[in-house]
Protein backbone atom coordinates (compact mmCIF):
# COMPACT_ATOMS: atom_id res chain seq x y z
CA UNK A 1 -34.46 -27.27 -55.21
CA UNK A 2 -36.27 -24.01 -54.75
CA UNK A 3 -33.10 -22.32 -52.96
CA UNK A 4 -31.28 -23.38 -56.12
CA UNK A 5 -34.18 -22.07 -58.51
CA UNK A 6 -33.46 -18.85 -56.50
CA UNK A 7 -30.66 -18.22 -56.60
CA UNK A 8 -30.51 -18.52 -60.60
CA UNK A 9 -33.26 -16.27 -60.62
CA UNK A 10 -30.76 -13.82 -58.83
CA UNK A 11 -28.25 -14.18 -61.13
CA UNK A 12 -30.67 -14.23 -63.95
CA UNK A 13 -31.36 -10.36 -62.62
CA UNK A 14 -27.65 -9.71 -61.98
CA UNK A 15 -26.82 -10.72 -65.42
CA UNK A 16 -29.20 -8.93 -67.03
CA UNK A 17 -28.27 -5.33 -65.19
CA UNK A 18 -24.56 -6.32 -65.98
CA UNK A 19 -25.58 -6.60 -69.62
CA UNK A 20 -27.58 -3.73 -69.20
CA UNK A 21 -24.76 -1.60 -67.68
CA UNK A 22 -22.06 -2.75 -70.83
CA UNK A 23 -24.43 -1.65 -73.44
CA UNK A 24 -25.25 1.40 -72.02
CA UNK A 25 -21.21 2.34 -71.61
CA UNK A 26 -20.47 1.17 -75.32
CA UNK A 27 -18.56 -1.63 -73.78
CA UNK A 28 -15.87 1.20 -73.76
CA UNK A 29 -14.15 2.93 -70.86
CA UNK A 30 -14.13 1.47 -67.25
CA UNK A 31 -17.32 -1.11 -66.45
CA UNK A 32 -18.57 0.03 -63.08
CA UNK A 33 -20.58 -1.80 -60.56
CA UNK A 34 -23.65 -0.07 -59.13
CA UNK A 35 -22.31 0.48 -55.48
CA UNK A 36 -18.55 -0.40 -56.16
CA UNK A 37 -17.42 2.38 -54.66
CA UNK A 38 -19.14 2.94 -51.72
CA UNK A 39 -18.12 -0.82 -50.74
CA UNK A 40 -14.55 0.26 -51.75
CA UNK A 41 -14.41 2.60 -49.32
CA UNK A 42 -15.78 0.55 -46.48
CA UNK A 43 -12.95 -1.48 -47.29
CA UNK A 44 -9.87 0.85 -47.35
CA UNK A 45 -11.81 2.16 -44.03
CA UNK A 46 -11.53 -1.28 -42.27
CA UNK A 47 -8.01 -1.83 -43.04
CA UNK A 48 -7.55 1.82 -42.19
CA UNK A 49 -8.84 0.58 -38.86
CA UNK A 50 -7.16 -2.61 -38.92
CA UNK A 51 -3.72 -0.60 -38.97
CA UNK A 52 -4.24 1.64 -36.57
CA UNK A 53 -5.76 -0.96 -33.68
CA UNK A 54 -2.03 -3.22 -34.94
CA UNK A 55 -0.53 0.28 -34.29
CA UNK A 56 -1.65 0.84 -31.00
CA UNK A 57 -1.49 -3.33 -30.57
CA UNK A 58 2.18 -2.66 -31.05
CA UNK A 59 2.58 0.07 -28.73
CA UNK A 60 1.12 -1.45 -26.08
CA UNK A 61 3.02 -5.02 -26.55
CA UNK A 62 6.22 -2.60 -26.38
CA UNK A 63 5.07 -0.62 -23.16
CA UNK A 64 3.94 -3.49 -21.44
CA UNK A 65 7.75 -5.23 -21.91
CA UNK A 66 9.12 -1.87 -21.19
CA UNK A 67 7.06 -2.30 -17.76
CA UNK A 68 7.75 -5.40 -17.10
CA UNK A 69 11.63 -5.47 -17.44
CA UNK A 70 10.92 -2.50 -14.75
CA UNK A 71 9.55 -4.83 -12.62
CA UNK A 72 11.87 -7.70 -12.71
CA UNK A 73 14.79 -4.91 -12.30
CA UNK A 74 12.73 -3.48 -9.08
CA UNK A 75 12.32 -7.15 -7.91
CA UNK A 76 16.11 -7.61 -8.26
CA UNK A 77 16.39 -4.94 -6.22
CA UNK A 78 14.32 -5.77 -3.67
CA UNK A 79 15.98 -8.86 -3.23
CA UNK A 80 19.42 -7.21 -2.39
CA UNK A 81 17.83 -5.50 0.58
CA UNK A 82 17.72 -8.58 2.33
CA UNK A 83 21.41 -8.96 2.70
CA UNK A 84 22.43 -5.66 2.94
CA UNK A 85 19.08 -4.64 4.83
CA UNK A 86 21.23 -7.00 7.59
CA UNK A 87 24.57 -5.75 7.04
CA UNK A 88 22.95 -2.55 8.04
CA UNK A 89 21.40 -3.51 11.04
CA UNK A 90 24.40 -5.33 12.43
CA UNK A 91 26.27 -1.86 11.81
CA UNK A 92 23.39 -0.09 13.69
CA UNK A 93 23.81 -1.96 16.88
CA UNK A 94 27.15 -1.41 16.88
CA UNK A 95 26.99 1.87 16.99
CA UNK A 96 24.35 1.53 19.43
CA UNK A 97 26.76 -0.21 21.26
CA UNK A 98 29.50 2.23 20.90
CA UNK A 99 27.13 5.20 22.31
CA UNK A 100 26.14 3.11 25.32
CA UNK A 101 29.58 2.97 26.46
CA UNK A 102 30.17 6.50 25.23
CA UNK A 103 27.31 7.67 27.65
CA UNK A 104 28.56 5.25 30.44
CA UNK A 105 31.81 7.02 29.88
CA UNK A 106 30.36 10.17 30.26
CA UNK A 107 28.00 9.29 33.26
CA UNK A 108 31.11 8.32 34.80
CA UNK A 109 33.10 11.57 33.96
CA UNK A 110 30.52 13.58 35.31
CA UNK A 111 30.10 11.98 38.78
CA UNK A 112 34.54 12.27 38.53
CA UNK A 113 33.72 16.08 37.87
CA UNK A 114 30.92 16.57 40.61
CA UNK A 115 33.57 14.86 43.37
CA UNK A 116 36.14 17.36 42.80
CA UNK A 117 36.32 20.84 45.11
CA UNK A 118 35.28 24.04 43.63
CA UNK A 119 38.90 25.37 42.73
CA UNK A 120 39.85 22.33 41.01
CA UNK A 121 36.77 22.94 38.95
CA UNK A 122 37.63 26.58 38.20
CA UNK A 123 41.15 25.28 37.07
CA UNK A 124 39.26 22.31 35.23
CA UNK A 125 36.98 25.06 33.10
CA UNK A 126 39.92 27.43 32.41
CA UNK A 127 42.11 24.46 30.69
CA UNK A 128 44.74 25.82 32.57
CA UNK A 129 47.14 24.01 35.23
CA UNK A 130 46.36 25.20 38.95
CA UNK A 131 48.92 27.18 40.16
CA UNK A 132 48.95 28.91 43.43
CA UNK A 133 50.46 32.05 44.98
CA UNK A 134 51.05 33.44 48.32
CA UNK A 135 52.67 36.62 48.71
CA UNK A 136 56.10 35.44 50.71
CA UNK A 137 59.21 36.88 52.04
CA UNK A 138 61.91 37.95 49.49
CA UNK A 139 63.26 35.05 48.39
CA UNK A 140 60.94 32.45 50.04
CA UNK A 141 59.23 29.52 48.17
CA UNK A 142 55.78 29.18 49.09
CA UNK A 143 53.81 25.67 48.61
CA UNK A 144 50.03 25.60 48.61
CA UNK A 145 48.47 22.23 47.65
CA UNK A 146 45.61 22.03 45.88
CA UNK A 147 43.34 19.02 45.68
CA UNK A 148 42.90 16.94 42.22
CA UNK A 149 45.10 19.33 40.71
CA UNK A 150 49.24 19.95 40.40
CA UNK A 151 50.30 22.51 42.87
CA UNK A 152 53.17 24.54 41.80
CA UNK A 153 55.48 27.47 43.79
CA UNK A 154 56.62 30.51 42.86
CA UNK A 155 59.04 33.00 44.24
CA UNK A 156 57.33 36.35 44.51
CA UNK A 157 59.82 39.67 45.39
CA UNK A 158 58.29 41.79 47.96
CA UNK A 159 56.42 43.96 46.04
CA UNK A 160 54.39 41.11 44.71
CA UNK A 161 56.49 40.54 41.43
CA UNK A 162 57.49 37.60 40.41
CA UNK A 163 61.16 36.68 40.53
């Protein structure tokens, strides 16, 4: 009972200054409320706020999809590597492979190439077939043989010349 004797009392008051406030403007013109403005502005200023934070609510919705398609995409691609991560590695030891025997091959070359006498080796470096020559008598074939490499003759006049 007494909240409800208060609170006419309170609008008792409020009427009173409303009636107050009418009169004094002629009951012409715009009636004003004493504060009506200021609590006017508070308002536009919260929804001013309101639709900036929905703003930037917005924004972030949008970069956190952006950033997320990103990751699925990078997870998609992470699972690839798997397969070809192996297809890769099977082609690695075959090249592996492929260089053993290549330096088997050349292991076995060079112990080929340290075997051979030190003409043949000459010849070998030049690229060149080994060919011998002994000054002979006019018209005389001379044969030299030559180890690990083809011998060949040649006629040579008498004054060293080759006929």
């Amino acid at each position: 009972v007494k909240t409800v004797e208060a609170t006419e009392a309170c609008l008792k008051t409020y009427s009173q200054a409303l009636a107050l406030t009418w009169n004094s403007t002629g009951g012409v013109g715009e009636f004003e409320f004493p504060d009506m403005d200021a609590e006017e502005e508070v308002a536009k200023a919260s929804q001013s706020e309101y639709e900036a934070a929905m703003d930037a609510l917005i924004t972030a919705d949008n970069e956190w999809a952006d950033a997320e398609s990103e990751v699925v995409g990078l997870k998609k691609s992470i699972q690839g590597f798997g397969p070809r991560g192996e297809d890769l590695e099977v082609e690695l030891r075959g090249s592996q492979t492929s260089f053993e025997r290549f330096q088997e091959l050349m292991g076995q070359f060079e112990s080929l190439r340290d075997q051979l006498p030190a003409p043949a080796l000459e010849v070998a470096a030049e690229g060149v077939e080994a060919t011998t020559s002994t000054p002979a008598a006019e018209g005389e074939e001379a044969e030299v043989p030559v180890e690990g490499a083809e011998a060949t003759t040649s006629t040579l006049a008498a004054g060293g010349e080759q006929a």
